[in-house]
C-alpha atoms as a PDB file:
ATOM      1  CA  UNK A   1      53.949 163.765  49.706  1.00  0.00           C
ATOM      2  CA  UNK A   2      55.530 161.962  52.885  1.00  0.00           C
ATOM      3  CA  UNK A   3      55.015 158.372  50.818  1.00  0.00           C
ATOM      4  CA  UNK A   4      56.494 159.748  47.677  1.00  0.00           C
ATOM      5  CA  UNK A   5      59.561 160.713  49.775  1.00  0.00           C
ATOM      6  CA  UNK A   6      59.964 157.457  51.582  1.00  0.00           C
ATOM      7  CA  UNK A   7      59.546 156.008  48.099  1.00  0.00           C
ATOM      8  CA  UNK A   8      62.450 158.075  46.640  1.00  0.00           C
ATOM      9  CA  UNK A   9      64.620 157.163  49.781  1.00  0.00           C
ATOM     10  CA  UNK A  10      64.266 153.560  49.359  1.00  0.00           C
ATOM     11  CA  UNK A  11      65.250 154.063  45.677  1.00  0.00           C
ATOM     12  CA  UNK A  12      68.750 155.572  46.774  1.00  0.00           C
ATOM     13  CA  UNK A  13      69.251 151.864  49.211  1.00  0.00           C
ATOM     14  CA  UNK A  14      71.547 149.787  47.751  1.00  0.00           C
ATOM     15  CA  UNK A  15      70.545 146.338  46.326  1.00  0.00           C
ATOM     16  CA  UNK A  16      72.389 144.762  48.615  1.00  0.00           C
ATOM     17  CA  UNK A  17      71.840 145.588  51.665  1.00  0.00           C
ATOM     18  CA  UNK A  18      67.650 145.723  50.875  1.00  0.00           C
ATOM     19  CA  UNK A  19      68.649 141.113  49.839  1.00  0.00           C
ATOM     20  CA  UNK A  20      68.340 138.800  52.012  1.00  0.00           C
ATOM     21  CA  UNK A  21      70.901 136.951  53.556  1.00  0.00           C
ATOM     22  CA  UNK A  22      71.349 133.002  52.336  1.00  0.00           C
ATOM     23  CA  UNK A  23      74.904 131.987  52.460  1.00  0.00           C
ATOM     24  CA  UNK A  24      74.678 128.756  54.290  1.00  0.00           C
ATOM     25  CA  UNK A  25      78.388 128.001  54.891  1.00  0.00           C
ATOM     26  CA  UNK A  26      79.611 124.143  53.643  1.00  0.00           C
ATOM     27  CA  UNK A  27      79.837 121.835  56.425  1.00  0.00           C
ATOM     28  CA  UNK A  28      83.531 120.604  57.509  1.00  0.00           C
ATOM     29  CA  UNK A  29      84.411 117.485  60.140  1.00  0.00           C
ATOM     30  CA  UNK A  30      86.024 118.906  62.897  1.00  0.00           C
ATOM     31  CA  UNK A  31      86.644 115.697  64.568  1.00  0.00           C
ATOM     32  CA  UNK A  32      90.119 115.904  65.305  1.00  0.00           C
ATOM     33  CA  UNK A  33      90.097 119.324  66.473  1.00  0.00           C
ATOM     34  CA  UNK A  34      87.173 118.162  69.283  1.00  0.00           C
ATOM     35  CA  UNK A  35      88.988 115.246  70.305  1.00  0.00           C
ATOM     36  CA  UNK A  36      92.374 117.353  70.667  1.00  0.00           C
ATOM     37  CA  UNK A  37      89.979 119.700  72.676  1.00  0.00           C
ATOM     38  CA  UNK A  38      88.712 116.943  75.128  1.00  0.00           C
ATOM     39  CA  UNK A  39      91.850 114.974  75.766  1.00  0.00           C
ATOM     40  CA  UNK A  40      93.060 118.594  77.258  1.00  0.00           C
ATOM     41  CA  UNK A  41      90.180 118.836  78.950  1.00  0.00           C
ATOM     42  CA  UNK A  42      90.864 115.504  80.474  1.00  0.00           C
ATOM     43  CA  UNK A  43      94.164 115.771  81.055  1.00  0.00           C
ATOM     44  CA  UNK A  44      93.639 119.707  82.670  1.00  0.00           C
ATOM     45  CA  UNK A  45      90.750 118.881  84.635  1.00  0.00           C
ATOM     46  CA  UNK A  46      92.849 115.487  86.345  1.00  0.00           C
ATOM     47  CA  UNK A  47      95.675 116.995  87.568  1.00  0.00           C
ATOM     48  CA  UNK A  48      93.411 120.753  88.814  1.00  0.00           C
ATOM     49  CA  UNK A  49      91.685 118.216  90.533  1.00  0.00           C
ATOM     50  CA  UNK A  50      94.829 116.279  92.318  1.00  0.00           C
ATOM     51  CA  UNK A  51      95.213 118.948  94.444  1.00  0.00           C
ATOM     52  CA  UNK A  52      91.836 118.549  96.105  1.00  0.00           C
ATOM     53  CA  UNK A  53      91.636 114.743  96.299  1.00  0.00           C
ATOM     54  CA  UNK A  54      89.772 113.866  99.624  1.00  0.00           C
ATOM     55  CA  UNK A  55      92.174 111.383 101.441  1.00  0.00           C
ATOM     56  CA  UNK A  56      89.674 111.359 104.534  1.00  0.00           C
ATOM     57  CA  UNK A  57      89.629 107.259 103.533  1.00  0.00           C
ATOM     58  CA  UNK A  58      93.348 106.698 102.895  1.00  0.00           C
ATOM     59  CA  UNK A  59      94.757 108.160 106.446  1.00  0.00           C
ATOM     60  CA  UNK A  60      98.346 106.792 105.849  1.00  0.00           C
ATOM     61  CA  UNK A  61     101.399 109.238 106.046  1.00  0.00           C
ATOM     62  CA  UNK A  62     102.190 110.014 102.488  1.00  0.00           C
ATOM     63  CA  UNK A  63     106.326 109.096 102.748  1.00  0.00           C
ATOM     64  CA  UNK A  64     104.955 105.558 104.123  1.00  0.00           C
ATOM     65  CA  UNK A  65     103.196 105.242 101.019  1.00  0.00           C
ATOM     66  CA  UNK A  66     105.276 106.435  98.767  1.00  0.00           C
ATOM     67  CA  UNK A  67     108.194 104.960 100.344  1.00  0.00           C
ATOM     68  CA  UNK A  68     106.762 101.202 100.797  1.00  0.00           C
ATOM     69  CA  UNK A  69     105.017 101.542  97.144  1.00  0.00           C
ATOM     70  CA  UNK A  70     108.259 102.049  95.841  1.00  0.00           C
ATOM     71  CA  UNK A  71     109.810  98.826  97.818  1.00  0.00           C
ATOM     72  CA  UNK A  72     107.135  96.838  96.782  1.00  0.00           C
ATOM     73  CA  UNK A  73     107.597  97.704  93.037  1.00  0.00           C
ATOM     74  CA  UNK A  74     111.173  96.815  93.640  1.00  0.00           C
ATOM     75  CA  UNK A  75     110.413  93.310  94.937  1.00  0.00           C
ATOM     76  CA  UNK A  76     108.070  92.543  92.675  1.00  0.00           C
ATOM     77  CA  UNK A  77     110.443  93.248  89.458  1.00  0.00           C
ATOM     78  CA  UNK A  78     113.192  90.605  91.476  1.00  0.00           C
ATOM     79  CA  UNK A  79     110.351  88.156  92.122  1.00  0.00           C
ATOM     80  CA  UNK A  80     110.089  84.888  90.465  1.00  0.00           C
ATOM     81  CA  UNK A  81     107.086  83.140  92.322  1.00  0.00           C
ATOM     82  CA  UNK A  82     104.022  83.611  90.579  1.00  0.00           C
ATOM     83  CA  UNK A  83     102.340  82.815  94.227  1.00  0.00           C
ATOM     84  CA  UNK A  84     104.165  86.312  95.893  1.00  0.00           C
ATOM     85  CA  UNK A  85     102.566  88.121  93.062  1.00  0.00           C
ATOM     86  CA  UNK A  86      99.159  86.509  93.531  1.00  0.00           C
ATOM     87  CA  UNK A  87      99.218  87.697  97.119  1.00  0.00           C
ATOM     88  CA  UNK A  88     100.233  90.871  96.098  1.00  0.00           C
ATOM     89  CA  UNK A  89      97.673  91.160  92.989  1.00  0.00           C
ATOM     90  CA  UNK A  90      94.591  89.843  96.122  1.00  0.00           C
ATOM     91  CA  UNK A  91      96.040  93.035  98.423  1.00  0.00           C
ATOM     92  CA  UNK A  92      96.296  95.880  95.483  1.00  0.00           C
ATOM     93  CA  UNK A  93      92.600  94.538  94.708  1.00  0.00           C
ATOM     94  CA  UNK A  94      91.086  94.779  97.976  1.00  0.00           C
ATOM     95  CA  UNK A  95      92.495  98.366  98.200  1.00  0.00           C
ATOM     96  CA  UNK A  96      91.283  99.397  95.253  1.00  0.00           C
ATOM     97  CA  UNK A  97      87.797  97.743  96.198  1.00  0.00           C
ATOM     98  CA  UNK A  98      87.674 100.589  99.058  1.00  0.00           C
ATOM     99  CA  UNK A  99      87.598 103.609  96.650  1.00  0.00           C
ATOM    100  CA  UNK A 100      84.413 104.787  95.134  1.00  0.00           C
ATOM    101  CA  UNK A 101      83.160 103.687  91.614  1.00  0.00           C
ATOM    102  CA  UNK A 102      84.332 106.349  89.432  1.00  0.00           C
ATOM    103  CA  UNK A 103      88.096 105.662  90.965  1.00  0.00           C
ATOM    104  CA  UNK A 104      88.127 102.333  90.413  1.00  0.00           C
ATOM    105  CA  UNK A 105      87.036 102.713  87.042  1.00  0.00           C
ATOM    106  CA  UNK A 106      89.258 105.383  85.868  1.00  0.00           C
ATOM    107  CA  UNK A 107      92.053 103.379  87.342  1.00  0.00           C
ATOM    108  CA  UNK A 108      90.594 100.073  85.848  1.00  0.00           C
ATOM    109  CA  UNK A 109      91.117 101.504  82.165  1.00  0.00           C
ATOM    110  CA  UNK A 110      94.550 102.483  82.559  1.00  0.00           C
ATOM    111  CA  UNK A 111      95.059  99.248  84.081  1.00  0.00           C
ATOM    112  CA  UNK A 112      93.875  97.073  81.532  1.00  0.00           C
ATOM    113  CA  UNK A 113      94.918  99.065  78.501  1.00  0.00           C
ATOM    114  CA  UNK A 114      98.540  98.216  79.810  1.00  0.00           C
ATOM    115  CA  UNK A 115      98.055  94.893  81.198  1.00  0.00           C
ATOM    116  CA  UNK A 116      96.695  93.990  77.451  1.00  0.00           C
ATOM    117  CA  UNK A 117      99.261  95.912  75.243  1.00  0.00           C
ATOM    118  CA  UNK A 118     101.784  94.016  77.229  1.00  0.00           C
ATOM    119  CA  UNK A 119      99.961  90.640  76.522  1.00  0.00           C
ATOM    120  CA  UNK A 120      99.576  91.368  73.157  1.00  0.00           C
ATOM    121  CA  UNK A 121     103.365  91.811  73.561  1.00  0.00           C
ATOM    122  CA  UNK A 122     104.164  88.750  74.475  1.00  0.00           C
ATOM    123  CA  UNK A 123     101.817  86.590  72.971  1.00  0.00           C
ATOM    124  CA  UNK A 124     104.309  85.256  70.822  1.00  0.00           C
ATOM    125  CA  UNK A 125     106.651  84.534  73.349  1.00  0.00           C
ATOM    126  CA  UNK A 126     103.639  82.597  75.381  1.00  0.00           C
ATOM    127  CA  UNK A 127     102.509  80.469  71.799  1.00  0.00           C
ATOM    128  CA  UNK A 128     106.196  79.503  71.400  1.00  0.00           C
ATOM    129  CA  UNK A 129     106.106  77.816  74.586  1.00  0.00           C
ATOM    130  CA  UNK A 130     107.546  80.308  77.054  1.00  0.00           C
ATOM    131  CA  UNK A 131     103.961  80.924  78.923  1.00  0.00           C
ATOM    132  CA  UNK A 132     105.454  82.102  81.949  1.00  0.00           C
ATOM    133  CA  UNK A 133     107.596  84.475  80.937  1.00  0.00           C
ATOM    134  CA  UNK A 134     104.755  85.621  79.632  1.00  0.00           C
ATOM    135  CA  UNK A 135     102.187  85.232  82.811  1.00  0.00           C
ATOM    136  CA  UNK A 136     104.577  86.500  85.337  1.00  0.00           C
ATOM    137  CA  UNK A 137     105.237  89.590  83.166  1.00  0.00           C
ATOM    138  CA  UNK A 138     101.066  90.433  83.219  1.00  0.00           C
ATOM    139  CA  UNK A 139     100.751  90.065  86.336  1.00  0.00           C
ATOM    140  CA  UNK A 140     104.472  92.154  87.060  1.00  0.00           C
ATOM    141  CA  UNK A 141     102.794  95.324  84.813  1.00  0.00           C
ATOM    142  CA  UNK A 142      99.237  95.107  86.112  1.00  0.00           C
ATOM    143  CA  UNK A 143     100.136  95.293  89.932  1.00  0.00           C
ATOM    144  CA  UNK A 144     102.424  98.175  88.995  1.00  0.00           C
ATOM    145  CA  UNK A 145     100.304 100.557  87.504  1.00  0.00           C
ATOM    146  CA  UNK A 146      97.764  99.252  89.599  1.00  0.00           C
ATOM    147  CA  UNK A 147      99.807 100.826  92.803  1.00  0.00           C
ATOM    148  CA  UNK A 148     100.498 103.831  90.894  1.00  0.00           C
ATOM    149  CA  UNK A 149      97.752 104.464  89.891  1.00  0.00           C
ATOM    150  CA  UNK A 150      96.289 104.148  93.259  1.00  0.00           C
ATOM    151  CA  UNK A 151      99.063 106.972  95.017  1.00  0.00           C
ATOM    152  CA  UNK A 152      98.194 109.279  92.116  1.00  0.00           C
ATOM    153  CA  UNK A 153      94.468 109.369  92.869  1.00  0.00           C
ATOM    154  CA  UNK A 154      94.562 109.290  96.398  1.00  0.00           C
ATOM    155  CA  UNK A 155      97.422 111.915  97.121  1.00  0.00           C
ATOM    156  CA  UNK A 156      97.992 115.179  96.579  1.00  0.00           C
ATOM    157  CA  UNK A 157     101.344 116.562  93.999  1.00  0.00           C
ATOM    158  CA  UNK A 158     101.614 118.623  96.908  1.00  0.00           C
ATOM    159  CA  UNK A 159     102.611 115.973  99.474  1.00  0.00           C
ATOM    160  CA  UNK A 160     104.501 113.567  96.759  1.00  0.00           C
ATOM    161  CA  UNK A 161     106.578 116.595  96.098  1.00  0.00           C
ATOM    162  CA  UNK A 162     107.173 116.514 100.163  1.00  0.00           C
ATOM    163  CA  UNK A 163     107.207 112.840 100.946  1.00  0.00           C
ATOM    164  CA  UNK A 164     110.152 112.604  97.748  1.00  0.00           C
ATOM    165  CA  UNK A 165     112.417 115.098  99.828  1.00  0.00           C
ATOM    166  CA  UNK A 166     112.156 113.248 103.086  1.00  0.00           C
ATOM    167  CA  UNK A 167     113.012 109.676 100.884  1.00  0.00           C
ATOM    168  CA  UNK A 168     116.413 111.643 100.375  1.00  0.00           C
ATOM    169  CA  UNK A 169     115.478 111.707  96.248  1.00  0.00           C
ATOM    170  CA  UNK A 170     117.802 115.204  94.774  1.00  0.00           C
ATOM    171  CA  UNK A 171     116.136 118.201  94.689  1.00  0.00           C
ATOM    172  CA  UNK A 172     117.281 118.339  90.449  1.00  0.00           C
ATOM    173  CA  UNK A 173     114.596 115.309  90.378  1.00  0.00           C
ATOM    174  CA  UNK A 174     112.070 116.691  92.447  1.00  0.00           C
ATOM    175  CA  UNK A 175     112.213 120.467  90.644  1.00  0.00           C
ATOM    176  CA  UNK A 176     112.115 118.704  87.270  1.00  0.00           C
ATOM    177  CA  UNK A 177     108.775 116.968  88.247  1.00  0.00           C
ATOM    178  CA  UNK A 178     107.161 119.855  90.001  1.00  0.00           C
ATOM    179  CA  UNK A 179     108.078 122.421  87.192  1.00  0.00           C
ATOM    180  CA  UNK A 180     106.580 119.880  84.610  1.00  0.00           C
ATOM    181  CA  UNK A 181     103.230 119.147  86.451  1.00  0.00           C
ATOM    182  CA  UNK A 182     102.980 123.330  86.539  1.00  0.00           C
ATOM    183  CA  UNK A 183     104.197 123.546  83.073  1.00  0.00           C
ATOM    184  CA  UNK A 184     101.530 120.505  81.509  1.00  0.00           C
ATOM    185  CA  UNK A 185      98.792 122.764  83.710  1.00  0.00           C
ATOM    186  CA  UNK A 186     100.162 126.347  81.687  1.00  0.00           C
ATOM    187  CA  UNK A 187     100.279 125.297  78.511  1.00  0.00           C
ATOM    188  CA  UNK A 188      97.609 123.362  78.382  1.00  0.00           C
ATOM    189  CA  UNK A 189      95.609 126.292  79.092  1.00  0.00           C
ATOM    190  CA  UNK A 190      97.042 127.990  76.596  1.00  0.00           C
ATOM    191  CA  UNK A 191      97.175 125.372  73.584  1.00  0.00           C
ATOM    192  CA  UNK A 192      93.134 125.202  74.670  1.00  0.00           C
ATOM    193  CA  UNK A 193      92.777 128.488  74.184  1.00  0.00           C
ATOM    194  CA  UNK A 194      94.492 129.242  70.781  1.00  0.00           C
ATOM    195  CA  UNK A 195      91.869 125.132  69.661  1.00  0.00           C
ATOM    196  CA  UNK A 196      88.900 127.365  70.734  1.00  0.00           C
ATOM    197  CA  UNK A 197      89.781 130.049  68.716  1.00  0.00           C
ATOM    198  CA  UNK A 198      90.905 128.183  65.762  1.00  0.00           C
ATOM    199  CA  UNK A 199      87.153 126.184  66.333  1.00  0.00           C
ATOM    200  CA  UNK A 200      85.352 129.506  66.287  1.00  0.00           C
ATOM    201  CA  UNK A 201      87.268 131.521  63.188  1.00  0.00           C
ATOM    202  CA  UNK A 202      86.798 128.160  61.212  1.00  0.00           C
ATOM    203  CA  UNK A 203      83.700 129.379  58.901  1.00  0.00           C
ATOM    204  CA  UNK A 204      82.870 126.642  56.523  1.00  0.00           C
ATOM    205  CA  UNK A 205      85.124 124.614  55.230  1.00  0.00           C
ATOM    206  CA  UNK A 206      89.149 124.736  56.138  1.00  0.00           C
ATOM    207  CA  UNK A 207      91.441 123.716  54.018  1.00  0.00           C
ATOM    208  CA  UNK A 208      93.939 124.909  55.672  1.00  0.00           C
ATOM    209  CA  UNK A 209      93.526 123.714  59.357  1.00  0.00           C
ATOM    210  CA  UNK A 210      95.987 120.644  59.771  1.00  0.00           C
ATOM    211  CA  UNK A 211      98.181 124.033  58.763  1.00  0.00           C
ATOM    212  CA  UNK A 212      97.060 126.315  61.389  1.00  0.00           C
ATOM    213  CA  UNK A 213      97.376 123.160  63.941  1.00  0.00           C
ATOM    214  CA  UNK A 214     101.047 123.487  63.329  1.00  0.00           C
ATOM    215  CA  UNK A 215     101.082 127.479  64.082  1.00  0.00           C
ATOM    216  CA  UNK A 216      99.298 126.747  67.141  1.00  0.00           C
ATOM    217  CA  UNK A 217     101.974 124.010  68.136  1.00  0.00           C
ATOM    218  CA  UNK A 218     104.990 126.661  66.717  1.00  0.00           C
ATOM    219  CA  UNK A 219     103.128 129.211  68.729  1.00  0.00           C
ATOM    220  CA  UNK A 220     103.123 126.593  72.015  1.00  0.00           C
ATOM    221  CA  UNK A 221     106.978 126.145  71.335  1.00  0.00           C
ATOM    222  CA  UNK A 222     107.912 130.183  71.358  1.00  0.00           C
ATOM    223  CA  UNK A 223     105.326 130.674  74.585  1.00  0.00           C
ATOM    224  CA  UNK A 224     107.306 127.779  76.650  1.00  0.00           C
ATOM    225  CA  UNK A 225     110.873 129.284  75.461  1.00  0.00           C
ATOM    226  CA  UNK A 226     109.706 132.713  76.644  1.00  0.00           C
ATOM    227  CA  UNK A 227     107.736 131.177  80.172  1.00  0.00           C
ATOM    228  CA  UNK A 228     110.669 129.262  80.620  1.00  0.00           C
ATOM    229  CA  UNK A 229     113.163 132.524  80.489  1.00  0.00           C
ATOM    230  CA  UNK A 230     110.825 134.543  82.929  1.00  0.00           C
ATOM    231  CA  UNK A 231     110.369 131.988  85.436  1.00  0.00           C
ATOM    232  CA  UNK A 232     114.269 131.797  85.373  1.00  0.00           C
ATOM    233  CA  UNK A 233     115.096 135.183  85.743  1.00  0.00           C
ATOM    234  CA  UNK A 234     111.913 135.404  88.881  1.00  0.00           C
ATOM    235  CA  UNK A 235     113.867 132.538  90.795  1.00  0.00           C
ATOM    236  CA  UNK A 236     117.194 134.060  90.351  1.00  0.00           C
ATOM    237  CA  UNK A 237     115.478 137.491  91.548  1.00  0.00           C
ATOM    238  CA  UNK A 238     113.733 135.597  94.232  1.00  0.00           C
ATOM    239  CA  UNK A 239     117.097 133.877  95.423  1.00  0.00           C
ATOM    240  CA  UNK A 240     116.174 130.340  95.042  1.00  0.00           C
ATOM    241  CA  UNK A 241     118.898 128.160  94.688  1.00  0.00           C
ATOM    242  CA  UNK A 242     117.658 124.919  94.184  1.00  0.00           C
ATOM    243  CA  UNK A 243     116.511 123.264  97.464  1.00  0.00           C
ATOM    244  CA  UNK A 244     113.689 122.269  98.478  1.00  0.00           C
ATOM    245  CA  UNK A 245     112.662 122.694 102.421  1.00  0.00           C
ATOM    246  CA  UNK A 246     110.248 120.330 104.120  1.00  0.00           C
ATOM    247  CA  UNK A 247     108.456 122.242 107.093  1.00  0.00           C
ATOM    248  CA  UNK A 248     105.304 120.255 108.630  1.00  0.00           C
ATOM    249  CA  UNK A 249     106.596 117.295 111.477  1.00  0.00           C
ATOM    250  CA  UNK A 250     106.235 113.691 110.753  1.00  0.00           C
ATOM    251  CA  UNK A 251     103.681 112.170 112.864  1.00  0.00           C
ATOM    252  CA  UNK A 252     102.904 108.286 112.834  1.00  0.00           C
ATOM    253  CA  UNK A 253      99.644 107.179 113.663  1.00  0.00           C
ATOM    254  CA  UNK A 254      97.314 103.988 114.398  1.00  0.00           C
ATOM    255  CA  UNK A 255      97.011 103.272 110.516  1.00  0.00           C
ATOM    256  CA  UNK A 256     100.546 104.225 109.684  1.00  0.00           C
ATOM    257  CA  UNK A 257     102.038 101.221 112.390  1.00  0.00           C
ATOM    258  CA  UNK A 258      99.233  98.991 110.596  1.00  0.00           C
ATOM    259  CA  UNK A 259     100.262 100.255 107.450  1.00  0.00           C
ATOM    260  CA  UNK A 260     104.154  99.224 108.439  1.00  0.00           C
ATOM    261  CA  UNK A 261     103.228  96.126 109.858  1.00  0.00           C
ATOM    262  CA  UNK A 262     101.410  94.822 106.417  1.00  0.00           C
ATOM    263  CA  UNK A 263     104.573  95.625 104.364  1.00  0.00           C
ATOM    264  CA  UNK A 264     107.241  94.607 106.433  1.00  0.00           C
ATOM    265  CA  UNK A 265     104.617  91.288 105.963  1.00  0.00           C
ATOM    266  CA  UNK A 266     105.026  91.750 102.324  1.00  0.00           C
ATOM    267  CA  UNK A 267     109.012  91.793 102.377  1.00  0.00           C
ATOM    268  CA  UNK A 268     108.683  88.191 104.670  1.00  0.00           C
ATOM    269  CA  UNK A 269     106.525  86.500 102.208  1.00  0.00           C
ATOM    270  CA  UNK A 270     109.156  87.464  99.349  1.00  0.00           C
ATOM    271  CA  UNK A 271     112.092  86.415 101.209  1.00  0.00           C
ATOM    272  CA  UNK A 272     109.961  83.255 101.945  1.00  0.00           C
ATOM    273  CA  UNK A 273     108.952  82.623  98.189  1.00  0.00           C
ATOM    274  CA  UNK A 274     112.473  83.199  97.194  1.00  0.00           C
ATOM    275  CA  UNK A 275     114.173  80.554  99.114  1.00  0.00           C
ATOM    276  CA  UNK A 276     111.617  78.235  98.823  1.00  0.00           C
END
């Protein structure tokens, strides 16, 4: 009697929910969206990090090195003896050798991707005859971002932000970079947020997904108007009125007075060069 009633209640099931599943969903190449995913990633994860780069090995005051970096850039854009730069290329190379591996290599690539787009550049120029144009010009861009490169992975946005107000640079200037580092960090967030969920509620096979990449970027446009508006209206409530106030003392140390002594080195050898 019991099986005759369990027989009668499986007759009243539905077909399909007594079927087995087998919808196998068609495979799509989500190889853009991935890549979009891990240059945030990249991007998000180096400047997070800035904040807690270990200068234990780089003890120089940061307006020293900003300040001198910044002299030295300007010297080597009026220089026109390929020796000066040599010098200079021999010095940003035995700083760099002091940094761990993983430093020099992620400073290394930027390097050399813009050291060889500007060759690539001016190869022309350097076939036609004017080859050292065309040398000096290397040599100009890869000590650059060489020295850049260098201050941006061995100080903190934090003490940039400081060392710019004690160089005398406006406070428009420094608010503009300090609300754009904070902004990148934001939205970044957010634009990997809105990629994971697009990734996840992407069954099968999109058609429609260079489409939804341009809600997520109209959707990144309306979230920065309306951040934008609120973090207006919470410095006007908070009374800030544009300045920016510079509170720990300046102390000069053993390595700073080295540190001076080596540039001030640097600005002989290019007066020297020049007149020679």
């Amino acid at each position: 009697m019991e099986n005759y009633k369990l027989e009668e209640e499986n007759l009243n099931i539905p077909l399909w929910l007594v079927q087995e599943e087998d919808y196998i969903p068609h495979t799509d190449k989500d190889t853009f969206l991935n890549k979009s995913i891990i240059s945030i990633l990249k991007i998000l994860s180096r400047i997070k990090t800035q904040d807690q780069t270990n200068t234990g090995t780089h003890k120089i005051n940061v307006t020293l090195k900003v300040g001198f970096t910044f002299l030295m850039l300007l010297l080597l854009s009026f220089s026109k003896s390929f020796v000066f730069l040599s010098i200079i290329a021999v010095v940003i190379l035995l700083i760099l050798s002091s940094m761990d591996g993983k430093t020099i290599t992620s400073i290394l690539k930027i390097t050399l991707i813009m050291t060889g787009f500007t060759f690539l550049v001016l190869l022309p120029a350097t076939v036609w005859g004017n080859s050292y144009s065309g040398i000096m010009l290397t040599t100009k861009v890869f000590i650059t971002v060489t020295a850049v490169n260098i201050i941006s992975h061995t100080t903190r946005w934090s003490q940039i932000t400081g060392a710019l107000k004690r160089l005398f640079i406006p406070d428009i200037l420094i608010l503009v970079l300090d609300i754009t580092i904070k902004y990148i960090v934001m939205l970044g967030d957010f634009a990997l947020n809105m990629l994971y969920a697009l990734k996840l509620r992407s069954v099968g096979k999109n058609r429609n997904k260079y489409t939804s990449l341009s809600g997520v970027a109209g959707t990144m446009f309306i979230k920065s108007k309306e951040m934008s508006e609120d973090m207006y209206n919470a410095m006007e409530c908070r009374g800030f009125t544009g300045e920016y106030h510079v509170h720990n003392s300046f102390k000069i140390t053993i390595y700073d007075c080295i540190y001076i002594v080596l540039n001030l080195a640097v600005v002989v050898l290019f007066v020297y060069f020049q007149s020679v």
